[in-house]
C-alpha atoms as a PDB file:
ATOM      1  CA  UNK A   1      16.137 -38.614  -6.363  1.00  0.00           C
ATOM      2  CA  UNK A   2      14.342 -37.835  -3.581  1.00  0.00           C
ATOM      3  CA  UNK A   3      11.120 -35.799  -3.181  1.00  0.00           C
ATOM      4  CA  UNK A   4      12.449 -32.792  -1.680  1.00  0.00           C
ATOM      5  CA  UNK A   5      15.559 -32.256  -4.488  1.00  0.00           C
ATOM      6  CA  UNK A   6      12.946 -32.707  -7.254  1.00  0.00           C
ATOM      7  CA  UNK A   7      10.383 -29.982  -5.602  1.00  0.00           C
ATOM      8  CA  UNK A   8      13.489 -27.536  -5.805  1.00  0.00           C
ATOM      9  CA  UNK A   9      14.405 -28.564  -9.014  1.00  0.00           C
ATOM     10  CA  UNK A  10      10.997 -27.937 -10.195  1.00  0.00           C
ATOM     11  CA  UNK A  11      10.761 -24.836  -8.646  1.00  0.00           C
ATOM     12  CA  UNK A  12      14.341 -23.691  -9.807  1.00  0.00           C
ATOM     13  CA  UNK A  13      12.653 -24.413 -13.769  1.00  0.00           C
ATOM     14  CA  UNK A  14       9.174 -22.342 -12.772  1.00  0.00           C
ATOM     15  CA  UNK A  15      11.650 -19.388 -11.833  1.00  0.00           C
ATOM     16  CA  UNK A  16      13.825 -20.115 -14.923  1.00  0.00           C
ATOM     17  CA  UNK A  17      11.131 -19.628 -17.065  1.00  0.00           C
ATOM     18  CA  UNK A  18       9.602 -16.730 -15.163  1.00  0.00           C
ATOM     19  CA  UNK A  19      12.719 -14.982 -15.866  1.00  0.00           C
ATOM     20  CA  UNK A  20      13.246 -16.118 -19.315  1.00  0.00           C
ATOM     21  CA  UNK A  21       9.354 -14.854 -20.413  1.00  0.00           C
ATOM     22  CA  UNK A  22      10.296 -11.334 -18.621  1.00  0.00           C
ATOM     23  CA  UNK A  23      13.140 -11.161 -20.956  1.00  0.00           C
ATOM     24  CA  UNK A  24      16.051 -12.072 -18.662  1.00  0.00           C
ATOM     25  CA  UNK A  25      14.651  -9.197 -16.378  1.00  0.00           C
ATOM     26  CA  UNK A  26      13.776  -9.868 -12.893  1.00  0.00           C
ATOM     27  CA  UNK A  27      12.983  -6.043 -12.240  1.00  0.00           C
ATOM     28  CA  UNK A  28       9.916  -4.635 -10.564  1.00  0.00           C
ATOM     29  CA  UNK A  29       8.017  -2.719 -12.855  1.00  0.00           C
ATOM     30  CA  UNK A  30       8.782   0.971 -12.774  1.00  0.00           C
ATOM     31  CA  UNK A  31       6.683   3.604  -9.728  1.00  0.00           C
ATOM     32  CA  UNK A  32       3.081   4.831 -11.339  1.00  0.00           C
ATOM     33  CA  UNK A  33       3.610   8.706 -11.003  1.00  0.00           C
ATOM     34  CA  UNK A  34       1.646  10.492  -8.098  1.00  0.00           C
ATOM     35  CA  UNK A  35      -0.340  12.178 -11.141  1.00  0.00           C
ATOM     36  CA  UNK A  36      -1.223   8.947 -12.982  1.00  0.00           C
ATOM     37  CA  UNK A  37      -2.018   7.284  -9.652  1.00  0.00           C
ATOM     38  CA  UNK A  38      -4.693  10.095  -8.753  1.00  0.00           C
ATOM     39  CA  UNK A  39      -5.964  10.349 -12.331  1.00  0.00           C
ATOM     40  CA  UNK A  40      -6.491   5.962 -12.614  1.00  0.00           C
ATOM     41  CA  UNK A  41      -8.102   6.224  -8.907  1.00  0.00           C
ATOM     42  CA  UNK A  42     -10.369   8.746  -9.705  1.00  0.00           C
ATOM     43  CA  UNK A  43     -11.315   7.166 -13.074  1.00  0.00           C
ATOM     44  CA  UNK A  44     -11.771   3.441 -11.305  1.00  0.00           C
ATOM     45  CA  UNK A  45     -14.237   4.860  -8.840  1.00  0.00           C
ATOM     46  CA  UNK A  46     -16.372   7.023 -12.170  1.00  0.00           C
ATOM     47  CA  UNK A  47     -15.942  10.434 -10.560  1.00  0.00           C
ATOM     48  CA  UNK A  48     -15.472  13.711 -12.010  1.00  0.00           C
ATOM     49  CA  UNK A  49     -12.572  15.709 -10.477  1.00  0.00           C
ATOM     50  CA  UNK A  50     -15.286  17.683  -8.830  1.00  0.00           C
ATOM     51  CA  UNK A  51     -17.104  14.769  -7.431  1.00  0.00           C
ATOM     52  CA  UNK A  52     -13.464  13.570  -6.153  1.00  0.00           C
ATOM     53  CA  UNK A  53     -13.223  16.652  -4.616  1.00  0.00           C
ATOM     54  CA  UNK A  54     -16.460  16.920  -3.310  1.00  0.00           C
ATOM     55  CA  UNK A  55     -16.076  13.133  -2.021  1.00  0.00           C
ATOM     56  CA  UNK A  56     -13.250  13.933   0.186  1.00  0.00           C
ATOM     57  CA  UNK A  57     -13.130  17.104   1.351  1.00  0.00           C
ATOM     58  CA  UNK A  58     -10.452  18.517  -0.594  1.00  0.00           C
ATOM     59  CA  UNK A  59     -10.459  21.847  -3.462  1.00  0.00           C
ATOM     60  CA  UNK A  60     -11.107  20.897  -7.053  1.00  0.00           C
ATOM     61  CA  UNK A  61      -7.961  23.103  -7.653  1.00  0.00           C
ATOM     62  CA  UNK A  62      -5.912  20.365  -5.837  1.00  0.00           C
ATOM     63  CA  UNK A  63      -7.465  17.075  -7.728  1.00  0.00           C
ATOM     64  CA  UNK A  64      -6.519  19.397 -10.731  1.00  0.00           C
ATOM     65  CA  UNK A  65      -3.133  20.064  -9.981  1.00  0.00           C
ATOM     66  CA  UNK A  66      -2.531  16.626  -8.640  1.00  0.00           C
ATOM     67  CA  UNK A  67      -3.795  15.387 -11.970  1.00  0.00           C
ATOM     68  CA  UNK A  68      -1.818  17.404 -14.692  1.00  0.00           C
ATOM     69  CA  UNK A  69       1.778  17.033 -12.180  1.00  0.00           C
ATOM     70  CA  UNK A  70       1.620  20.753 -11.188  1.00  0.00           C
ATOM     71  CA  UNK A  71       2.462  20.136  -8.067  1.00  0.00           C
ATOM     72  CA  UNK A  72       6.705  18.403  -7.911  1.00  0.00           C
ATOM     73  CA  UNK A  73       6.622  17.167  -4.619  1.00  0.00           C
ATOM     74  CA  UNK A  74       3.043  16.827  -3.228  1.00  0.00           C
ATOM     75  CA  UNK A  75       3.936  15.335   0.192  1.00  0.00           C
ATOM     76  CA  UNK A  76       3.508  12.579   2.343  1.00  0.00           C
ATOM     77  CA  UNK A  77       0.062  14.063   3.484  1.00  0.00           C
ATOM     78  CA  UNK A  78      -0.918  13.607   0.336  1.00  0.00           C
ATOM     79  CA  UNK A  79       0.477  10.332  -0.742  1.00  0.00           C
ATOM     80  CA  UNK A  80      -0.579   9.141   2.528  1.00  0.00           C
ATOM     81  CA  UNK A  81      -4.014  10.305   1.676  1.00  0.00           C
ATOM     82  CA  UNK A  82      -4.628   8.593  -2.086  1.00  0.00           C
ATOM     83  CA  UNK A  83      -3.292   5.724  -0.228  1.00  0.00           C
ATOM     84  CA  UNK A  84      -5.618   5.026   2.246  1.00  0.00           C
ATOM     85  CA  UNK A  85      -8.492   5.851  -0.558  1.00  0.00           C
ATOM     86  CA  UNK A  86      -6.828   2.986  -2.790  1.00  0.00           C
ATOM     87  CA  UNK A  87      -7.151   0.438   0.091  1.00  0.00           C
ATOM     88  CA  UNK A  88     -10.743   1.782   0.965  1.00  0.00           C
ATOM     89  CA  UNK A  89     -12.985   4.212  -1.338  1.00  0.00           C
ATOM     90  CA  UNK A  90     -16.152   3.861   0.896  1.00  0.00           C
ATOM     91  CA  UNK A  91     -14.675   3.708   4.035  1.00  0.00           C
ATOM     92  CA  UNK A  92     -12.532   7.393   3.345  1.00  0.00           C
ATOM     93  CA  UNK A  93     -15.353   8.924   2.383  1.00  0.00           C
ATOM     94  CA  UNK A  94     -17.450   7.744   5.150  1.00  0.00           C
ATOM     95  CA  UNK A  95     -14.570   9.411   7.821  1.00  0.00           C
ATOM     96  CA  UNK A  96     -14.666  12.782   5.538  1.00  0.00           C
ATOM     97  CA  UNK A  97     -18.054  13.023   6.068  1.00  0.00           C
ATOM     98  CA  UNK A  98     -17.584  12.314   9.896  1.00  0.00           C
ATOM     99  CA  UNK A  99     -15.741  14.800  10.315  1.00  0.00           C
ATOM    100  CA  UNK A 100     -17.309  17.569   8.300  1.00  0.00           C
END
């Protein structure tokens, strides 16, 4: 056999088995809700909602209603926003404060 059939043949197994320990399921895992997302990036960075608030500019109201999924369809301004303060905590807050 020659090297490059048994690489694939290896690999074919690894994926074989990757899908066999998933259960036969090769599916992504399901979307984190908008309110889970805001309430698990708050809680990794050890802020209150008000500090959150407070942090980036934005009414405790809003972290609130974000939170408890008051708000069905919060926008892309506001998915856009926990988004960019996933990738980079500091340097959000650093541009809030820039511009206040």
């Amino acid at each position: 056999m020659t090297e490059g059939v048994e690489n694939s043949l290896v690999r074919a197994l690894a994926e074989t088995k990757t899908i066999i320990d998933k259960g036969g399921k090769d599916e992504p895992p399901p979307p984190v809700s908008f309110p889970s997302r805001v309430k698990a990036l708050r809680t990794r960075l050890s802020l209150t909602q008000q500090e959150f608030a407070d942090r980036y500019d934005l009414e405790l109201s809003t972290i609130k209603n974000w939170e408890q999924g008051r708000r069905k369809n919060v926008g892309a301004a506001a998915e856009l926003l926990i988004r960019m303060i996933e990738k980079d905590p500091e340097g959000m807050a650093e541009r809030v404060l820039e511009c206040t």
